[in-house]
Protein backbone atom coordinates (compact mmCIF):
# COMPACT_ATOMS: atom_id res chain seq x y z
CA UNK A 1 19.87 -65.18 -28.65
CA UNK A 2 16.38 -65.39 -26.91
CA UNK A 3 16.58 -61.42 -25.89
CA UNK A 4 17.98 -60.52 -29.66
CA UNK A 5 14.58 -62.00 -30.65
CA UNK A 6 12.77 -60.13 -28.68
CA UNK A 7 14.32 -56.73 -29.30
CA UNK A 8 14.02 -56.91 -32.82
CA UNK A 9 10.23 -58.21 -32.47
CA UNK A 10 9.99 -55.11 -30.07
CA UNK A 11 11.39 -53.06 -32.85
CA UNK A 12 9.91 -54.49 -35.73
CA UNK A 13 6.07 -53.76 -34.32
CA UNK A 14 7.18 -50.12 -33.57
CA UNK A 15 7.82 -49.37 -36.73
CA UNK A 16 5.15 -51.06 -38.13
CA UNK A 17 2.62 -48.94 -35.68
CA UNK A 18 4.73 -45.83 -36.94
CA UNK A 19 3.87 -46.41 -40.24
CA UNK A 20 0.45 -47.52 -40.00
CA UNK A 21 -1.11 -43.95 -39.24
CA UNK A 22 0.68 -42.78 -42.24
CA UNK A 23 -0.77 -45.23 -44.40
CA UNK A 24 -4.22 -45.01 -43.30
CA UNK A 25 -4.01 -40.95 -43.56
CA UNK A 26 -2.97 -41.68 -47.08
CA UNK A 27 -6.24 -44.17 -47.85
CA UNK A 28 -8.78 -41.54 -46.81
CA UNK A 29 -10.55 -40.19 -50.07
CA UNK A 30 -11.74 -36.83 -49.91
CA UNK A 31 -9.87 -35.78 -46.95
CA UNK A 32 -6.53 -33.66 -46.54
CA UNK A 33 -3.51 -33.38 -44.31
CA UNK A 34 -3.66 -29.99 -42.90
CA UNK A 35 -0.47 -28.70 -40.89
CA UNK A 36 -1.36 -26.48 -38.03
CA UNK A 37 2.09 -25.36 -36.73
CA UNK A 38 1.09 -21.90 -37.88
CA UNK A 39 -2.22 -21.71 -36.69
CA UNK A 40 -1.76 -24.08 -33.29
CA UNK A 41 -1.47 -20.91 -30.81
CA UNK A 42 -4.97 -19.72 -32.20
CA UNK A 43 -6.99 -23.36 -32.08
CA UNK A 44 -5.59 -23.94 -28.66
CA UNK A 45 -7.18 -20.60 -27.44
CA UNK A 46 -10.39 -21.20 -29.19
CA UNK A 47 -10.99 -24.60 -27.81
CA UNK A 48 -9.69 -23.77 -24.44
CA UNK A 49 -6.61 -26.16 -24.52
CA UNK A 50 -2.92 -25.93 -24.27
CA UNK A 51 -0.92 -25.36 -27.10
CA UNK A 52 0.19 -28.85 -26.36
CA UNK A 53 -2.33 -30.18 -27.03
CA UNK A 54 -2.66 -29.37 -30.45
CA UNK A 55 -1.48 -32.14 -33.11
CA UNK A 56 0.81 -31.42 -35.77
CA UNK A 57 -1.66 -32.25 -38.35
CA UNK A 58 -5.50 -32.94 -38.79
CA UNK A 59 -7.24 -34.68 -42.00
CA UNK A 60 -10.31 -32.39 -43.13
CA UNK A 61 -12.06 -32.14 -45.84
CA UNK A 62 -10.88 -30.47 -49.24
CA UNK A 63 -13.35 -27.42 -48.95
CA UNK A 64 -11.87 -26.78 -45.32
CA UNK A 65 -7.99 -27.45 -46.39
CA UNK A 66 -8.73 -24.96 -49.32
CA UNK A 67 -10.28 -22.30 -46.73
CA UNK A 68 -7.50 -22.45 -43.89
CA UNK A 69 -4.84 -22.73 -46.40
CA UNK A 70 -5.71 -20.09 -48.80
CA UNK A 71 -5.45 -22.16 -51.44
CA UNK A 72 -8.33 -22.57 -54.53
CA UNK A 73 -10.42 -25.57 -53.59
CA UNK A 74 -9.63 -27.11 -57.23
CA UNK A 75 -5.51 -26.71 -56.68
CA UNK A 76 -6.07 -28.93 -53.50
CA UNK A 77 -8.40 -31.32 -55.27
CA UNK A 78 -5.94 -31.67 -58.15
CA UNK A 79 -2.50 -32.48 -55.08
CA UNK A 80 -4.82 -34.66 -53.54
CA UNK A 81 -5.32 -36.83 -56.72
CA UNK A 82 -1.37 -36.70 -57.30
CA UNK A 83 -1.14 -37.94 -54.33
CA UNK A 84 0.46 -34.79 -52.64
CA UNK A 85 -2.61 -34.40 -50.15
CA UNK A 86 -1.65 -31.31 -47.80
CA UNK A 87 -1.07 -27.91 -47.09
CA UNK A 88 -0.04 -25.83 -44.32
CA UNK A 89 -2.74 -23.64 -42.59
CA UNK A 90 -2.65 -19.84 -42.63
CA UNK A 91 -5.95 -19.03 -40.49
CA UNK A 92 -8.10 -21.22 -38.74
CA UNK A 93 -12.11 -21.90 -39.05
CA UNK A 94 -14.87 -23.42 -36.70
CA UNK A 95 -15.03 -26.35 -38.54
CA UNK A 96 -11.04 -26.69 -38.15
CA UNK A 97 -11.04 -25.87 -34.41
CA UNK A 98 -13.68 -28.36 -33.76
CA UNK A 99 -12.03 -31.23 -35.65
CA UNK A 100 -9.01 -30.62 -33.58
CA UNK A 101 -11.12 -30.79 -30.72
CA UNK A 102 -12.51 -34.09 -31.73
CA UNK A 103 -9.21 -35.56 -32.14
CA UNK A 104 -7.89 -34.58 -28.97
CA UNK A 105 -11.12 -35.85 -27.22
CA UNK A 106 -10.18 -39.11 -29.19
CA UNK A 107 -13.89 -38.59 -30.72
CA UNK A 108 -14.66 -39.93 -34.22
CA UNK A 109 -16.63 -38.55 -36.61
């Protein structure tokens, strides 16, 4: 019964960890999910990394989203108050290559 305990404790705090960063992203005003699948080849070469490397998303700020994206800053600023706060990116920027950078250097802003 002891071990059963523990498991599910074990399990229980995984979960809640996995759900934290979700949260949090979701609690930053101003800022937007960004997906870099597309783009991740292209970042990694710029900051000298391995594709690896490269997270599937990065939170920047609406005036980047709308520029990698190619999406109208205003569109973005409207999802983001409806609560649908990302977009996929097409290109990438200096400003997105060096927050990627940050976050793989575990550096915050």
């Amino acid at each position: 019964m002891e071990n059963v305990k523990t498991v599910l404790a074990v399990i229980g705090s995984a979960a809640m960890f996995t759900i934290a960063p979700a949260a949090i992203a979701e609690q930053s005003p101003g800022l937007m999910n960004v997906h870099l699948s597309n783009v991740a080849n292209n970042i990694a070469r710029n900051i000298n990394v391995d594709v690896s490397q490269i997270p599937a998303t990065v939170q920047v700020r609406v005036g980047v989203a709308a520029e990698v994206c190619n999406v109208a800053e205003n569109v973005l600023a409207d999802r983001h108050k409806s609560g649908i706060g990302n977009c996929t990116a097409e290109t990438t920027s200096a400003e997105l290559d060096q927050t990627v950078h940050r976050q793989i250097k575990g550096i915050t802003q």
